[in-house]
N, C-alpha and C. Protein backbone atom coordinates (compact mmCIF):
# COMPACT_ATOMS: atom_id res chain seq x y z
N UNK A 1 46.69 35.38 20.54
CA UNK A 1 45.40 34.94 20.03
C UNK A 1 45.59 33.69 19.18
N UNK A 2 45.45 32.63 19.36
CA UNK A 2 44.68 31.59 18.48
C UNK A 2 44.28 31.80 17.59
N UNK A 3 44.74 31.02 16.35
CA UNK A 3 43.89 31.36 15.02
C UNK A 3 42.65 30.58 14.84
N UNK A 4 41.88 30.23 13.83
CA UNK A 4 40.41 29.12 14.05
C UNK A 4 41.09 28.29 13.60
N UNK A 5 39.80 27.72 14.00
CA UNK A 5 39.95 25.98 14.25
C UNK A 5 39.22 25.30 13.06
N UNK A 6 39.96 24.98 11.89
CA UNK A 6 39.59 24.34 11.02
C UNK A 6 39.01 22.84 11.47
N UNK A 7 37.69 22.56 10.75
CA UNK A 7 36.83 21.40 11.00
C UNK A 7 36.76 20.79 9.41
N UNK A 8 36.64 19.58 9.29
CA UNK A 8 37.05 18.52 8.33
C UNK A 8 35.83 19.38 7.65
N UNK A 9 35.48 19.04 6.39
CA UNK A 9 34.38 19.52 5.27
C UNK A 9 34.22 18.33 4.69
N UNK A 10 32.53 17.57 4.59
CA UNK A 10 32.55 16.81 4.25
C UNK A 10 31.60 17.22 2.58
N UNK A 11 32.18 17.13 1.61
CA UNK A 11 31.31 16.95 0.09
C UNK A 11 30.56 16.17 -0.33
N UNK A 12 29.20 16.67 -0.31
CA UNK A 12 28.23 16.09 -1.15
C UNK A 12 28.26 16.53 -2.58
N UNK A 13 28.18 15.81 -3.32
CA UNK A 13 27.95 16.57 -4.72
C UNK A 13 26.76 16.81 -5.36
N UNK A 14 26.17 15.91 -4.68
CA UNK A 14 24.35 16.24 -5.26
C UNK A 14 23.75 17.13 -4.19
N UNK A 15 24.42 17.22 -2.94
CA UNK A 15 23.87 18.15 -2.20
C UNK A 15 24.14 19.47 -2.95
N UNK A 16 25.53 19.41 -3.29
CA UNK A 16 25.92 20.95 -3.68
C UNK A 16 25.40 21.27 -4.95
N UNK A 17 24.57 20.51 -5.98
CA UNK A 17 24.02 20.62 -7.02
C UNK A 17 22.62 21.08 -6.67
N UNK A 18 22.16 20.53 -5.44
CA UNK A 18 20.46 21.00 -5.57
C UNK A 18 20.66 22.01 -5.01
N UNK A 19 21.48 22.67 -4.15
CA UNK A 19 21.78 23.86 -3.45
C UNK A 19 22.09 24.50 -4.67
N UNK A 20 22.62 24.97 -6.01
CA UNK A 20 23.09 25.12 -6.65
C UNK A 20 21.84 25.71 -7.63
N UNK A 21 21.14 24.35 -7.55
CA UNK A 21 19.78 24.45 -8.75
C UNK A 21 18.72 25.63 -7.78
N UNK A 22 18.97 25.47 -6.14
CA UNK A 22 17.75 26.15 -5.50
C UNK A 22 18.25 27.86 -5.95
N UNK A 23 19.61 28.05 -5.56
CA UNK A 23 20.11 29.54 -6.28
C UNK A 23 19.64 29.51 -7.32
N UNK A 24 19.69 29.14 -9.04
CA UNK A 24 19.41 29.61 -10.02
C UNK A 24 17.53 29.62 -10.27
N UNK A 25 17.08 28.61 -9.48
CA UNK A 25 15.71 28.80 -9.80
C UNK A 25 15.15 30.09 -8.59
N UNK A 26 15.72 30.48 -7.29
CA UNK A 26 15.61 31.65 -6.70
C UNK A 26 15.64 32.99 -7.59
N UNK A 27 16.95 32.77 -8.70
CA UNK A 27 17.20 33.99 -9.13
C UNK A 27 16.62 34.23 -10.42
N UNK A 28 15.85 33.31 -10.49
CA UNK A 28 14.77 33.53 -11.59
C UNK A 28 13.39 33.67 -11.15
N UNK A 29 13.10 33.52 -9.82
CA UNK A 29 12.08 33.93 -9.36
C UNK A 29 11.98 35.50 -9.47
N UNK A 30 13.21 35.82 -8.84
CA UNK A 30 13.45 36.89 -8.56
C UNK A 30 13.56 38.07 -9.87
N UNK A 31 13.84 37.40 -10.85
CA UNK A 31 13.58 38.12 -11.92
C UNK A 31 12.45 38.38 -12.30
N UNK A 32 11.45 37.18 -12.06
CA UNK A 32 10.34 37.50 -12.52
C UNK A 32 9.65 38.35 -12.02
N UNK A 33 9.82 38.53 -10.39
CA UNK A 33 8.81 39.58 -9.59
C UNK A 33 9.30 41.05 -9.68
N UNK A 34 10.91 41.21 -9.67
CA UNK A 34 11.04 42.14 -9.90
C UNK A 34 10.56 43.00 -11.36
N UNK A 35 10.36 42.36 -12.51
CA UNK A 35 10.47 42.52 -13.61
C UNK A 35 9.02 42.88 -13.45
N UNK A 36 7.91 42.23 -12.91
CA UNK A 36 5.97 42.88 -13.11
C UNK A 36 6.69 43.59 -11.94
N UNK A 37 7.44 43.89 -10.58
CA UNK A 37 7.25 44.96 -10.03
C UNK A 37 7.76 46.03 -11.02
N UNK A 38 8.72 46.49 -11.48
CA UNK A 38 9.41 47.24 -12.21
C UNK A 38 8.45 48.24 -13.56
N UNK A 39 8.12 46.85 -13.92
CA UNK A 39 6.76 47.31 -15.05
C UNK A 39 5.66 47.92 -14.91
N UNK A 40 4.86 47.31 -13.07
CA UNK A 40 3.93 48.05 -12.67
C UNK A 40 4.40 49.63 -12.14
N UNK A 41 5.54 49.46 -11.65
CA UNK A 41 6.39 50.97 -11.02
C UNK A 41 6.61 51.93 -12.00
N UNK A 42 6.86 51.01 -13.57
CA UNK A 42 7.01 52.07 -15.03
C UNK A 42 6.01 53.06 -14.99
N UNK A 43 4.84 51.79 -15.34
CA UNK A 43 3.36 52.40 -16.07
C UNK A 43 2.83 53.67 -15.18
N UNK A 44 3.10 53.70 -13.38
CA UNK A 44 2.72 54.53 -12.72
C UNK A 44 3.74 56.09 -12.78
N UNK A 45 5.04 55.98 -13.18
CA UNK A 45 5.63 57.10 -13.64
C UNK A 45 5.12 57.54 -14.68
N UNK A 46 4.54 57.13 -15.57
CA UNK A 46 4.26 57.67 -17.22
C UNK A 46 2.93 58.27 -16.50
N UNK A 47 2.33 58.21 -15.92
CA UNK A 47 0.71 58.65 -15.49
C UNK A 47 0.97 60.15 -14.44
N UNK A 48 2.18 59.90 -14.30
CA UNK A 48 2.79 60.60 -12.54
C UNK A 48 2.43 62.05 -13.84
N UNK A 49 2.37 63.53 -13.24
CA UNK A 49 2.17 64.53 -13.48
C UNK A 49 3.53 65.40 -13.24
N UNK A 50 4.09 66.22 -13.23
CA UNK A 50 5.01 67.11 -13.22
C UNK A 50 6.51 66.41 -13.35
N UNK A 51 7.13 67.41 -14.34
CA UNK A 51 8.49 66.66 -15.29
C UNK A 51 9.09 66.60 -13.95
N UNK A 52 9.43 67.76 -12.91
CA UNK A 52 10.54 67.17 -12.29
C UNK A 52 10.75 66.14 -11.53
N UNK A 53 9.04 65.51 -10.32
CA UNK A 53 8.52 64.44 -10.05
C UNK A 53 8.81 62.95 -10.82
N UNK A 54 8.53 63.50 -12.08
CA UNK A 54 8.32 61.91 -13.31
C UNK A 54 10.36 61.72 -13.31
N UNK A 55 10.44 62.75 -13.61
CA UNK A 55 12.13 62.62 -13.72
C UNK A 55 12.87 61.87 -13.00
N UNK A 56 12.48 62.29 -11.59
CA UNK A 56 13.21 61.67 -10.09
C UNK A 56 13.08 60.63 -10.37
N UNK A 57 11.15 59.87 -10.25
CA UNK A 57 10.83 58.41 -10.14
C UNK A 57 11.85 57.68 -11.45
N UNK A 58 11.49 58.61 -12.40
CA UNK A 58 12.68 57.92 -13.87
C UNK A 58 13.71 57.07 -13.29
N UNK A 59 14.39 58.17 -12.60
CA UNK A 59 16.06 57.56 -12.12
C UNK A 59 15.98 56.58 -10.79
N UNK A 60 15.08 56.97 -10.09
CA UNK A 60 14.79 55.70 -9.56
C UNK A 60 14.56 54.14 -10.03
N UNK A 61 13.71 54.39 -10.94
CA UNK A 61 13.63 53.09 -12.00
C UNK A 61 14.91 53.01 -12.20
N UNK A 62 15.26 53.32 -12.53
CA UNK A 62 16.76 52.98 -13.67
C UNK A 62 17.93 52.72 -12.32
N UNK A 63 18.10 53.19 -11.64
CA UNK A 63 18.87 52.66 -9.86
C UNK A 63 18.18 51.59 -9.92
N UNK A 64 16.94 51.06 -9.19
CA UNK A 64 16.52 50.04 -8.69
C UNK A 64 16.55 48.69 -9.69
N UNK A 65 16.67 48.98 -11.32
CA UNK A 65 17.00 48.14 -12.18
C UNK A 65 18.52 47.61 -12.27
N UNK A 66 19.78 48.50 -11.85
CA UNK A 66 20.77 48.16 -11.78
C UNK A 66 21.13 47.45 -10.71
N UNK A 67 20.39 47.45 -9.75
CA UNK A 67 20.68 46.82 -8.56
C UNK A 67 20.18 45.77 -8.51
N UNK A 68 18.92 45.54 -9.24
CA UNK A 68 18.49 44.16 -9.68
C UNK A 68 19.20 43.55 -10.24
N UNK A 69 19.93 43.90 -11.26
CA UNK A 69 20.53 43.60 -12.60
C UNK A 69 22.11 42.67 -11.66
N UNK A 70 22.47 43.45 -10.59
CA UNK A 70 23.34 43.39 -9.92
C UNK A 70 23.31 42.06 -8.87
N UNK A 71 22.19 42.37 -8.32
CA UNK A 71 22.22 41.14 -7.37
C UNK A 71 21.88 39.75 -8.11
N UNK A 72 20.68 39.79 -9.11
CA UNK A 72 20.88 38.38 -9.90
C UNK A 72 22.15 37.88 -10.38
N UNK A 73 22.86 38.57 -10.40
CA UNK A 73 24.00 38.32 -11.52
C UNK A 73 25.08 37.59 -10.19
N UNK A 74 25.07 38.25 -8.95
CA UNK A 74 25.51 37.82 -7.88
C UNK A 74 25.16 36.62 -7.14
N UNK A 75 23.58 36.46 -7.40
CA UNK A 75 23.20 35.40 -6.71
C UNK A 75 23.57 33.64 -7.86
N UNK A 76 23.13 34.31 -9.25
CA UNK A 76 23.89 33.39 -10.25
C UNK A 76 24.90 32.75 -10.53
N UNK A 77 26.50 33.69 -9.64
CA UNK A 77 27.38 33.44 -9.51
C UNK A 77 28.04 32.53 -8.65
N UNK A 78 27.00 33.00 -7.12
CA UNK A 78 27.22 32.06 -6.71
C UNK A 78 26.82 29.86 -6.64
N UNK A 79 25.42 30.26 -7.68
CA UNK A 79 25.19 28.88 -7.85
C UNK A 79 26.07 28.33 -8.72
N UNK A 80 27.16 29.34 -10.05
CA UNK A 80 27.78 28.71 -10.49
C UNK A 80 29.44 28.29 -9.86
N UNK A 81 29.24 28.88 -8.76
CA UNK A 81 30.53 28.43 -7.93
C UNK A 81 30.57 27.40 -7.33
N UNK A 82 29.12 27.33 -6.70
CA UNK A 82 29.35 25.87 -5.94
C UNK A 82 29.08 24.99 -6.75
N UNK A 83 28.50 24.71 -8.03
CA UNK A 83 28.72 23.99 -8.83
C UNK A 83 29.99 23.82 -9.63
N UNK A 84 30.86 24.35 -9.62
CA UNK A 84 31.67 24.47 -10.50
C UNK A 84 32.46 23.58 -9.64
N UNK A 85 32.34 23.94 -8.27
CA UNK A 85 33.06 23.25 -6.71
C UNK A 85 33.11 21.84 -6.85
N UNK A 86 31.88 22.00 -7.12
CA UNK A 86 31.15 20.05 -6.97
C UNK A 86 31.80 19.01 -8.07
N UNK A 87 31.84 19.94 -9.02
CA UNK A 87 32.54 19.46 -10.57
C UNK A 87 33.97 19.30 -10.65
N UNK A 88 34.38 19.88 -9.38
CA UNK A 88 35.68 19.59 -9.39
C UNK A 88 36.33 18.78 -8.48
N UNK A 89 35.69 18.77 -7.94
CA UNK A 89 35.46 17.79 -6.33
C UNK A 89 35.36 16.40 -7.31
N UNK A 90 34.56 16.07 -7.63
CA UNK A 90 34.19 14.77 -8.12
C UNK A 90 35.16 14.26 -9.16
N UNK A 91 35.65 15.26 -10.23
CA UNK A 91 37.13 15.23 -10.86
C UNK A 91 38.16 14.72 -10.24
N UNK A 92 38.64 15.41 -9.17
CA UNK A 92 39.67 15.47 -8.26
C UNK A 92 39.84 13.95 -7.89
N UNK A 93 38.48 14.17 -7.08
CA UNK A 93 38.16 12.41 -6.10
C UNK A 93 38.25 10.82 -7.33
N UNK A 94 38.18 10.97 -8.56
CA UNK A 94 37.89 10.31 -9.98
C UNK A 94 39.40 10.25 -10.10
N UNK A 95 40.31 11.28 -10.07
CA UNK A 95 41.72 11.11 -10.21
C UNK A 95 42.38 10.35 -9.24
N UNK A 96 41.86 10.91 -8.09
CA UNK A 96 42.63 10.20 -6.90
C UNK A 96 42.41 8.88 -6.45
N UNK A 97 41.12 8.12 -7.32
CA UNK A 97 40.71 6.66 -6.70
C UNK A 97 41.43 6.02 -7.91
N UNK A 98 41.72 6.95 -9.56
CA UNK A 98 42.42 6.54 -10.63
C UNK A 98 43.93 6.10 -9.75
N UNK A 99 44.40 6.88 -9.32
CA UNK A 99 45.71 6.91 -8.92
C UNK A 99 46.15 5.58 -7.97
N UNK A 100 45.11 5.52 -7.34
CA UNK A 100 45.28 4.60 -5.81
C UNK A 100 45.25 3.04 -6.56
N UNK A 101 44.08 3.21 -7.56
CA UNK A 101 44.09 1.71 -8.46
C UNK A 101 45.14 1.40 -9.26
N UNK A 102 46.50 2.27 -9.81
CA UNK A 102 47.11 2.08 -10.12
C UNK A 102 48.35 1.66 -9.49
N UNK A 103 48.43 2.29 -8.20
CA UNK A 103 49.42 1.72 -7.29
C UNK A 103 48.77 0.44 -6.84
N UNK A 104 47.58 0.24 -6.65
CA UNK A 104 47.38 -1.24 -6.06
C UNK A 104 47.83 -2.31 -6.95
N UNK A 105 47.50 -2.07 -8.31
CA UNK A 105 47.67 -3.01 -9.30
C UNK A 105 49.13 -2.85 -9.81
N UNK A 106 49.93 -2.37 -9.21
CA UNK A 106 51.08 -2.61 -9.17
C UNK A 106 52.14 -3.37 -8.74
């Protein structure tokens, strides 16, 4: 079997920044809807009738909040990766045109 076939990667850095900014403003969307869904899902357990019923929905809330809690934190991570990418990319490339001007002017 053949292993893959690596293809050149070309870096944008402002590409990978607005890709970057579209994750963190996604995952603040996402906070926000979940957060009035969550609140509207509260208020209807406190109204709900029988403890063992209200109980269940309870822990449901409290699951479906960790998993929220979970995936923002995931989706956050990744905008700070590819930014962090981009930041280093542009470092890197800043060193290496440093370097090349110094051998020229040599």
């Amino acid at each position: 079997m053949i292993g893959p076939v690596y293809q050149p990667v070309r870096v944008e850095p402002m590409e990978m920044q607005v890709a970057s900014n579209h994750l963190f403003d996604g995952a603040e969307e996402y906070v926000q809807s979940t957060t009035r869904h969550m609140s509207d899902f509260s208020d209807a357990v406190e109204r709900w009738r029988g403890a063992a019923s209200k109980e269940a929905l309870q822990e449901t809330v409290e699951r479906w909040e960790i998993r929220h809690s979970v995936h923002r934190q995931q989706v956050q991570a990744v905008g700070e990766n590819i930014i962090g990418s981009a930041r280093q990319f542009v470092a890197e490339d800043q060193r290496s045109s440093d370097a090349v001007s110094r051998v020229g002017s040599v």
